[in-house]
C-alpha atoms as a PDB file:
ATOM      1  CA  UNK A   1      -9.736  -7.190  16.771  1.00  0.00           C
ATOM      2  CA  UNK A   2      -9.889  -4.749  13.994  1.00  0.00           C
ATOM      3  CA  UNK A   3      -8.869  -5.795  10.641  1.00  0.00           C
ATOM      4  CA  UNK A   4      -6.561  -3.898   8.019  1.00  0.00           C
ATOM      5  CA  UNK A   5      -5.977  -5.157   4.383  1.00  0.00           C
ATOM      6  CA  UNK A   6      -2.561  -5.548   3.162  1.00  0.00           C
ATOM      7  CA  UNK A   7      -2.788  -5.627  -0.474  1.00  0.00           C
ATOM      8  CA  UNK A   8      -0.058  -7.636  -2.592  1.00  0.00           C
ATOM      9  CA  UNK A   9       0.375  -9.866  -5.542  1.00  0.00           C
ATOM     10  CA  UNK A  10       3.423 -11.905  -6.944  1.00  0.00           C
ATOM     11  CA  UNK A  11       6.820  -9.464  -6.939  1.00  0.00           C
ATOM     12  CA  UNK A  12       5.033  -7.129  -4.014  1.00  0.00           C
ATOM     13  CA  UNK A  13       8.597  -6.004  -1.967  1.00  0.00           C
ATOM     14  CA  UNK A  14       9.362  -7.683   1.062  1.00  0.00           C
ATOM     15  CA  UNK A  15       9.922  -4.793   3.270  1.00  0.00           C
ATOM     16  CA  UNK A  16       7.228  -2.690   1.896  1.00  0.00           C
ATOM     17  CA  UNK A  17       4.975  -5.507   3.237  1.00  0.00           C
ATOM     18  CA  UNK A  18       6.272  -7.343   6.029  1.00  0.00           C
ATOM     19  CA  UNK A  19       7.656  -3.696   8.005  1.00  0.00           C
ATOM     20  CA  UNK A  20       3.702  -2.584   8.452  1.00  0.00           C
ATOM     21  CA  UNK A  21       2.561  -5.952   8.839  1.00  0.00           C
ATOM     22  CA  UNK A  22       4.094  -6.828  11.931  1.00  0.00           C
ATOM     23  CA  UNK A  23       3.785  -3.154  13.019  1.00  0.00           C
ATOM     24  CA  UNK A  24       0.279  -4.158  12.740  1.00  0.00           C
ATOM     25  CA  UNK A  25       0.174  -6.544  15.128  1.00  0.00           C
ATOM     26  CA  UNK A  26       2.143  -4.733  17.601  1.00  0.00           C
ATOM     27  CA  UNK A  27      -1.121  -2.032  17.543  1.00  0.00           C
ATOM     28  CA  UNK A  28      -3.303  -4.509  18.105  1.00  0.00           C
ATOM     29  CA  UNK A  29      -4.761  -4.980  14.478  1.00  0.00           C
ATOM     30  CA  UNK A  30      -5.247  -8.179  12.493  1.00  0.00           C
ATOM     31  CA  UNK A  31      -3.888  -7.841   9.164  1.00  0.00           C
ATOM     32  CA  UNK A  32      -5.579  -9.290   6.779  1.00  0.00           C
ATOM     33  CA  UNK A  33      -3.536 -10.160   3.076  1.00  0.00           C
ATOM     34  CA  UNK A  34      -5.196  -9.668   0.333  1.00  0.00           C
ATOM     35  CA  UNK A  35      -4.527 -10.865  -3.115  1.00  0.00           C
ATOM     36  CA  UNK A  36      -5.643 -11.794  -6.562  1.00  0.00           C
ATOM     37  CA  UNK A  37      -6.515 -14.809  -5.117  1.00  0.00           C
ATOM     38  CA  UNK A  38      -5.803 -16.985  -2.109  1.00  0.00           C
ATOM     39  CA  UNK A  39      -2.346 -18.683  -2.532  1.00  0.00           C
ATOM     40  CA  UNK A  40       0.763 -18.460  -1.556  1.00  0.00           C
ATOM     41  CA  UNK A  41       3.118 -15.159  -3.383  1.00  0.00           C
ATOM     42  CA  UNK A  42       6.704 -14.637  -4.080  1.00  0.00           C
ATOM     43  CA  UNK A  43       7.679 -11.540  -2.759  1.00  0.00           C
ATOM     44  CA  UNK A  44      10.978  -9.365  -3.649  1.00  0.00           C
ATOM     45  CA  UNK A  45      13.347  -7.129  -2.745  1.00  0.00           C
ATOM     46  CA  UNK A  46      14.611  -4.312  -4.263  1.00  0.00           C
ATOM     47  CA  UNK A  47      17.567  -1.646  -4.154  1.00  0.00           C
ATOM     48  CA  UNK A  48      19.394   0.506  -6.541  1.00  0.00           C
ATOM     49  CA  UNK A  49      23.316  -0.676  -6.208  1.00  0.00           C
ATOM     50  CA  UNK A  50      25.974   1.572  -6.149  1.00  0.00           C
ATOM     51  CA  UNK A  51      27.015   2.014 -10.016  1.00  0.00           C
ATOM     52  CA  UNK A  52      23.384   0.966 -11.202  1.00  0.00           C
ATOM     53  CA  UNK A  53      20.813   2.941 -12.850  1.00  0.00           C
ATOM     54  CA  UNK A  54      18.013   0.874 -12.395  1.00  0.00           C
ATOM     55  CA  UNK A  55      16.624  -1.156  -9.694  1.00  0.00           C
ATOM     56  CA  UNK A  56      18.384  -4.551  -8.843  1.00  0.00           C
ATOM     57  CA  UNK A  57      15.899  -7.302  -7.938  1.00  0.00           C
ATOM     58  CA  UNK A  58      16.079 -10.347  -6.408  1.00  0.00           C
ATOM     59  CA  UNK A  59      13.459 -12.889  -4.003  1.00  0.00           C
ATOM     60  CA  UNK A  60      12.434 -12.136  -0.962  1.00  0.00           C
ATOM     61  CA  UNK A  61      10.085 -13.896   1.604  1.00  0.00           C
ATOM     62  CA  UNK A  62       6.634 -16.005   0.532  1.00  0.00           C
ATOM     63  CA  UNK A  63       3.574 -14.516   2.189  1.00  0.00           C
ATOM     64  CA  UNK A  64       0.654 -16.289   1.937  1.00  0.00           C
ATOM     65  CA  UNK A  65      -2.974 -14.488   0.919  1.00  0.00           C
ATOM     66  CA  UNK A  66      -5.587 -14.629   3.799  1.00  0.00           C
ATOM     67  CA  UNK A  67      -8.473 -13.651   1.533  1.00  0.00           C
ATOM     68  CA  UNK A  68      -8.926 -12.593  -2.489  1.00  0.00           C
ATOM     69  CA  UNK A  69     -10.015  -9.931  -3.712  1.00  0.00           C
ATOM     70  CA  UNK A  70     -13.138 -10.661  -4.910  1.00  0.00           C
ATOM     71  CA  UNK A  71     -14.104 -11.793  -1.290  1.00  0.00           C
ATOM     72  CA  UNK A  72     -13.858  -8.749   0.385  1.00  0.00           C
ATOM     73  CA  UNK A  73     -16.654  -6.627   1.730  1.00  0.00           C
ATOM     74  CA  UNK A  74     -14.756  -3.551   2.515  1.00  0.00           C
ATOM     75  CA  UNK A  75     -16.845  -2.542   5.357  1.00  0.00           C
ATOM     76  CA  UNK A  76     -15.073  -5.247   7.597  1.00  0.00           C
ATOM     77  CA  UNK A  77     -12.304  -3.347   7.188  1.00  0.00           C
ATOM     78  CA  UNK A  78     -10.550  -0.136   9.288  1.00  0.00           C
ATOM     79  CA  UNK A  79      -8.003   0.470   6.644  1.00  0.00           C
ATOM     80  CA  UNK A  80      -5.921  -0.809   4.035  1.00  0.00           C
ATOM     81  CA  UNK A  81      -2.414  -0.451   2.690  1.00  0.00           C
ATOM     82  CA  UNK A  82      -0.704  -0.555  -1.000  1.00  0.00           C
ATOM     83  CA  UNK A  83       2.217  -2.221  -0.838  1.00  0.00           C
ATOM     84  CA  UNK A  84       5.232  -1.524  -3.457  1.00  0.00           C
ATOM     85  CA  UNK A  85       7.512  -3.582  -5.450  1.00  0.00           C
ATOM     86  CA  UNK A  86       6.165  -4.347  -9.001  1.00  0.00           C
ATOM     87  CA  UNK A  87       3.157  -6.532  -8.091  1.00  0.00           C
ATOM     88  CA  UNK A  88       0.865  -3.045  -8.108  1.00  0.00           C
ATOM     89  CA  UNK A  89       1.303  -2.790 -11.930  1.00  0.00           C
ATOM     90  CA  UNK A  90       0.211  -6.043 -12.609  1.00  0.00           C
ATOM     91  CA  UNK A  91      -3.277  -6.357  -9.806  1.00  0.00           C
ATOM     92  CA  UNK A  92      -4.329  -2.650 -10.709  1.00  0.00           C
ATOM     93  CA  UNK A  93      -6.430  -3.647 -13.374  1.00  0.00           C
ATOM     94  CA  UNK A  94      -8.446  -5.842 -11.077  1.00  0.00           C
ATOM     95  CA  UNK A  95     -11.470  -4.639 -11.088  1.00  0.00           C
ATOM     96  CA  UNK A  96     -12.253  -5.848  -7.350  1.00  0.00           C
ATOM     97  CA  UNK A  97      -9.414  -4.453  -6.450  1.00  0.00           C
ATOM     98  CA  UNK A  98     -10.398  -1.168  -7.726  1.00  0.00           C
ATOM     99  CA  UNK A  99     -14.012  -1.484  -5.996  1.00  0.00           C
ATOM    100  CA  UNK A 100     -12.037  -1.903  -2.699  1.00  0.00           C
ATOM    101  CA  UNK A 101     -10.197   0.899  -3.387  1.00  0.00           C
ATOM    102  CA  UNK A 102     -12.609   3.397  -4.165  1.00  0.00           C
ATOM    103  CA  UNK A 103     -14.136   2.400  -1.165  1.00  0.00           C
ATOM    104  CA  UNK A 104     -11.478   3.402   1.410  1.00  0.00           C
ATOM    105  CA  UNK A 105     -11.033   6.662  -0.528  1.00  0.00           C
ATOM    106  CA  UNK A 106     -14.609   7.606  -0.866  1.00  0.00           C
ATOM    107  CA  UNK A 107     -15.739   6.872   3.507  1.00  0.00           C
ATOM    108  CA  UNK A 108     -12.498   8.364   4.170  1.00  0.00           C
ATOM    109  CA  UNK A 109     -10.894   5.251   6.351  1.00  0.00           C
ATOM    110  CA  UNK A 110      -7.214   5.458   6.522  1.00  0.00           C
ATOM    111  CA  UNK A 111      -4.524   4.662   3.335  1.00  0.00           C
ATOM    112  CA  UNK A 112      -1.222   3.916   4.006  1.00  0.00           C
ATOM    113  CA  UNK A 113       0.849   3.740   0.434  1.00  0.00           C
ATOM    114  CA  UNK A 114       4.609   3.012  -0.554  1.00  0.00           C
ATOM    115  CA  UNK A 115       6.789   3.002  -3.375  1.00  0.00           C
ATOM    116  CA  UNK A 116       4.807   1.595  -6.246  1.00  0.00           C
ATOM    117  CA  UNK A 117       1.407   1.112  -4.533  1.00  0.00           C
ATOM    118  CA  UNK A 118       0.519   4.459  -5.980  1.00  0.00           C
ATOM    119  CA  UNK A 119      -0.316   3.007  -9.174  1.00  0.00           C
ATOM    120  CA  UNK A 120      -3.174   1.466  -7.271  1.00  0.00           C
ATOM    121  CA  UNK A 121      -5.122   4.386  -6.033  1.00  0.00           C
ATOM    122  CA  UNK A 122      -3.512   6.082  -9.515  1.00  0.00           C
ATOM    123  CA  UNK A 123      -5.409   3.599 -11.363  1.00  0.00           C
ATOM    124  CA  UNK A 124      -9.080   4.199  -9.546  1.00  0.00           C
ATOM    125  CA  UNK A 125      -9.107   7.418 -10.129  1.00  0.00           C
ATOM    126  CA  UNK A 126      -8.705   8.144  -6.615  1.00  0.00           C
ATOM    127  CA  UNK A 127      -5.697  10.613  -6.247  1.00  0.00           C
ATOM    128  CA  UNK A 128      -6.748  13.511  -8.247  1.00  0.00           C
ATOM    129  CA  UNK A 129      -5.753  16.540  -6.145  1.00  0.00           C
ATOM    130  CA  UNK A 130      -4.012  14.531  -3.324  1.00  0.00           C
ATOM    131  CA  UNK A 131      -0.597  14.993  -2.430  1.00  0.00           C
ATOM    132  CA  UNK A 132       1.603  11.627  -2.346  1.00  0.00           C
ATOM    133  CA  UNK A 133       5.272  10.306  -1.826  1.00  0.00           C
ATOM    134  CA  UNK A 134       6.267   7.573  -4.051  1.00  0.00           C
ATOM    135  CA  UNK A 135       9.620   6.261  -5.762  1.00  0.00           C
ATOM    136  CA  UNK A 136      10.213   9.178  -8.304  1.00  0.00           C
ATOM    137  CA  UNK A 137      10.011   6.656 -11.402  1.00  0.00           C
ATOM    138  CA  UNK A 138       6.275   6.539 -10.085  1.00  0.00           C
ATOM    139  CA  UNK A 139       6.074  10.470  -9.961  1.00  0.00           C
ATOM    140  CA  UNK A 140       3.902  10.151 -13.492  1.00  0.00           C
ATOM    141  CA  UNK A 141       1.310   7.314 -12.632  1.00  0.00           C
ATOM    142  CA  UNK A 142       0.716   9.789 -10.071  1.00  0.00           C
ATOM    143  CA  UNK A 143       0.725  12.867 -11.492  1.00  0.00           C
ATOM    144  CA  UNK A 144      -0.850  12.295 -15.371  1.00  0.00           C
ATOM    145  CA  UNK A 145      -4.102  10.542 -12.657  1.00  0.00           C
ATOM    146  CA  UNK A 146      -3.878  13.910 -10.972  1.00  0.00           C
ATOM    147  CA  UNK A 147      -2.355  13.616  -8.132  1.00  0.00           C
ATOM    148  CA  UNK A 148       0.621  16.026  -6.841  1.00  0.00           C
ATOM    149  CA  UNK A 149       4.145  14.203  -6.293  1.00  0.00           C
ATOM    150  CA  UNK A 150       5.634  15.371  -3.114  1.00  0.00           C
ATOM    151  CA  UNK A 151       9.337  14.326  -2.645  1.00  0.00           C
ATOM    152  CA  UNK A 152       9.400  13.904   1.287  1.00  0.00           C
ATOM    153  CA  UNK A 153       9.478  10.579   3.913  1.00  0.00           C
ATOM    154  CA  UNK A 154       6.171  11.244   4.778  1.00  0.00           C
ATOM    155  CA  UNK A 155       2.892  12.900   3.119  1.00  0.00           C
ATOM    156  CA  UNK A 156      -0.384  13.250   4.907  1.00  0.00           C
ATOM    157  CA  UNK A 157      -3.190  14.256   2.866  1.00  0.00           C
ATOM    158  CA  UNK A 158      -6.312  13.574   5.230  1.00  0.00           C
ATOM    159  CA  UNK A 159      -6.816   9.829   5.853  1.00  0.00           C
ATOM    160  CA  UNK A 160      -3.814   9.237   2.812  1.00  0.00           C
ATOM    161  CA  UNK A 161      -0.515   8.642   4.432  1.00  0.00           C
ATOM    162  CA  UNK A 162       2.272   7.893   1.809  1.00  0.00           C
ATOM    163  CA  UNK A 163       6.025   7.131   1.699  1.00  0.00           C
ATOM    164  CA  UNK A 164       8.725   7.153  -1.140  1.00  0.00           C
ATOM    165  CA  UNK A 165      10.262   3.446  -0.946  1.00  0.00           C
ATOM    166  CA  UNK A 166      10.935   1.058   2.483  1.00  0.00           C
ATOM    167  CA  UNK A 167      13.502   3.232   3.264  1.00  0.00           C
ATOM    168  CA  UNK A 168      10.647   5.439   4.262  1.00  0.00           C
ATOM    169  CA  UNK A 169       9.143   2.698   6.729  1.00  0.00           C
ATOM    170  CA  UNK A 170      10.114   4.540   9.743  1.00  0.00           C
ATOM    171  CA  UNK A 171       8.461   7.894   8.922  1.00  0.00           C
ATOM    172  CA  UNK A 172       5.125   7.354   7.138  1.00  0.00           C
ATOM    173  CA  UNK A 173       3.862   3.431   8.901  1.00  0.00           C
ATOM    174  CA  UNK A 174       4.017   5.004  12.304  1.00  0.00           C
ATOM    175  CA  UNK A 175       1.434   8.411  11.066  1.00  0.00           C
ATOM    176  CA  UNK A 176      -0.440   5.489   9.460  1.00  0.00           C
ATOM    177  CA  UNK A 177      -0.805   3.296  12.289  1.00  0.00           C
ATOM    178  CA  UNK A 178      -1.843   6.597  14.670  1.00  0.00           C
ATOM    179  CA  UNK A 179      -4.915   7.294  12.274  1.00  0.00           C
ATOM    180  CA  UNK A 180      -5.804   3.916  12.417  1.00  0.00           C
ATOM    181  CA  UNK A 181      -6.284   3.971  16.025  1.00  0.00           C
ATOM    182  CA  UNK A 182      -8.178   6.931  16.362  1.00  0.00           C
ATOM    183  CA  UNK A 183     -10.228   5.482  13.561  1.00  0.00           C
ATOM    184  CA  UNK A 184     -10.523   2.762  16.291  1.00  0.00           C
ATOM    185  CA  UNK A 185     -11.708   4.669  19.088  1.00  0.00           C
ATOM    186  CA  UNK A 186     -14.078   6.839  17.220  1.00  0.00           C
ATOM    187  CA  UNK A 187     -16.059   3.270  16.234  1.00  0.00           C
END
């Protein structure tokens, strides 16, 4: 079975994560979890109320890590995906993280990205000149790294596939999941 990093950390969002993992499985891919290291994270959810100007957050689910990041040899891998919540600010800096991440961008495998995973990808240097949804408080991690912020459900940029927030799960995972296999069948 082909394997597919998840990446999250403490505060990742719940349905950011858990919508594409199990959407995983039901195309016949492992996912894999990847984290800072191998434990057990808090995840969150998150939602602008009516009457709020910010983001309300509160926990979610616990998802545990199936491998850290300095463990991974991202060859084993078909693809990977940059979950949102605020977990992405924090692992950025990683710089295994950012090795992984460079990878997928530079052989061209497929990158599905949500909400505040863009700060990921933002952070290696590896969206100059790529279009990209995100949540619009992300629009400047994207844009002062480079990248152009497009305001839609869904944005494919070759093997990038992006989404705003997890209200964009049923638009952008499914693209995702489709390059994914044809990455698949072309191995």
């Amino acid at each position: 079975m082909h394997k597919v990093l998840i990446v999250i950390g403490d505060a990742a969002e719940t349905l950011d994560t858990m919508y594409p993992f199990y959407r995983l499985i039901e195309s016949g891919f492992q996912p894999v979890v990847a984290a800072p290291e191998k434990r057990q994270y808090q995840m969150v959810m998150h939602e602008v109320k009516p009457g709020w100007t910010i983001t309300k957050e509160w926990e979610g689910y616990t998802l545990n890590a199936d491998v850290a990041f300095s463990e991974i040899d991202p060859n084993e891998y078909l693809g990977i995906l940059y979950s949102g919540g605020r977990a992405p600010e924090y692992i950025r800096y990683d710089p295994d993280l950012v090795r992984i991440t460079k990878h997928f961008f530079e052989t061209n495998k497929p990158v599905g990205c949500v909400c505040h995973g863009v700060e990921i990808p933002a952070y290696a240097d590896c969206v100059r000149g790529r279009k990209m949804a995100t949540v619009a408080k992300c629009r400047f991690d994207l844009e002062v790294c480079g990248g152009i912020f497009v305001d839609e459900p869904c944005v494919i940029d070759g093997n990038l596939v992006s989404g705003r927030t997890f209200h964009d799960n049923g638009h952008y995972v499914g693209p995702w999941i489709k390059l994914l296999e044809e990455q698949r069948e072309a191995l």
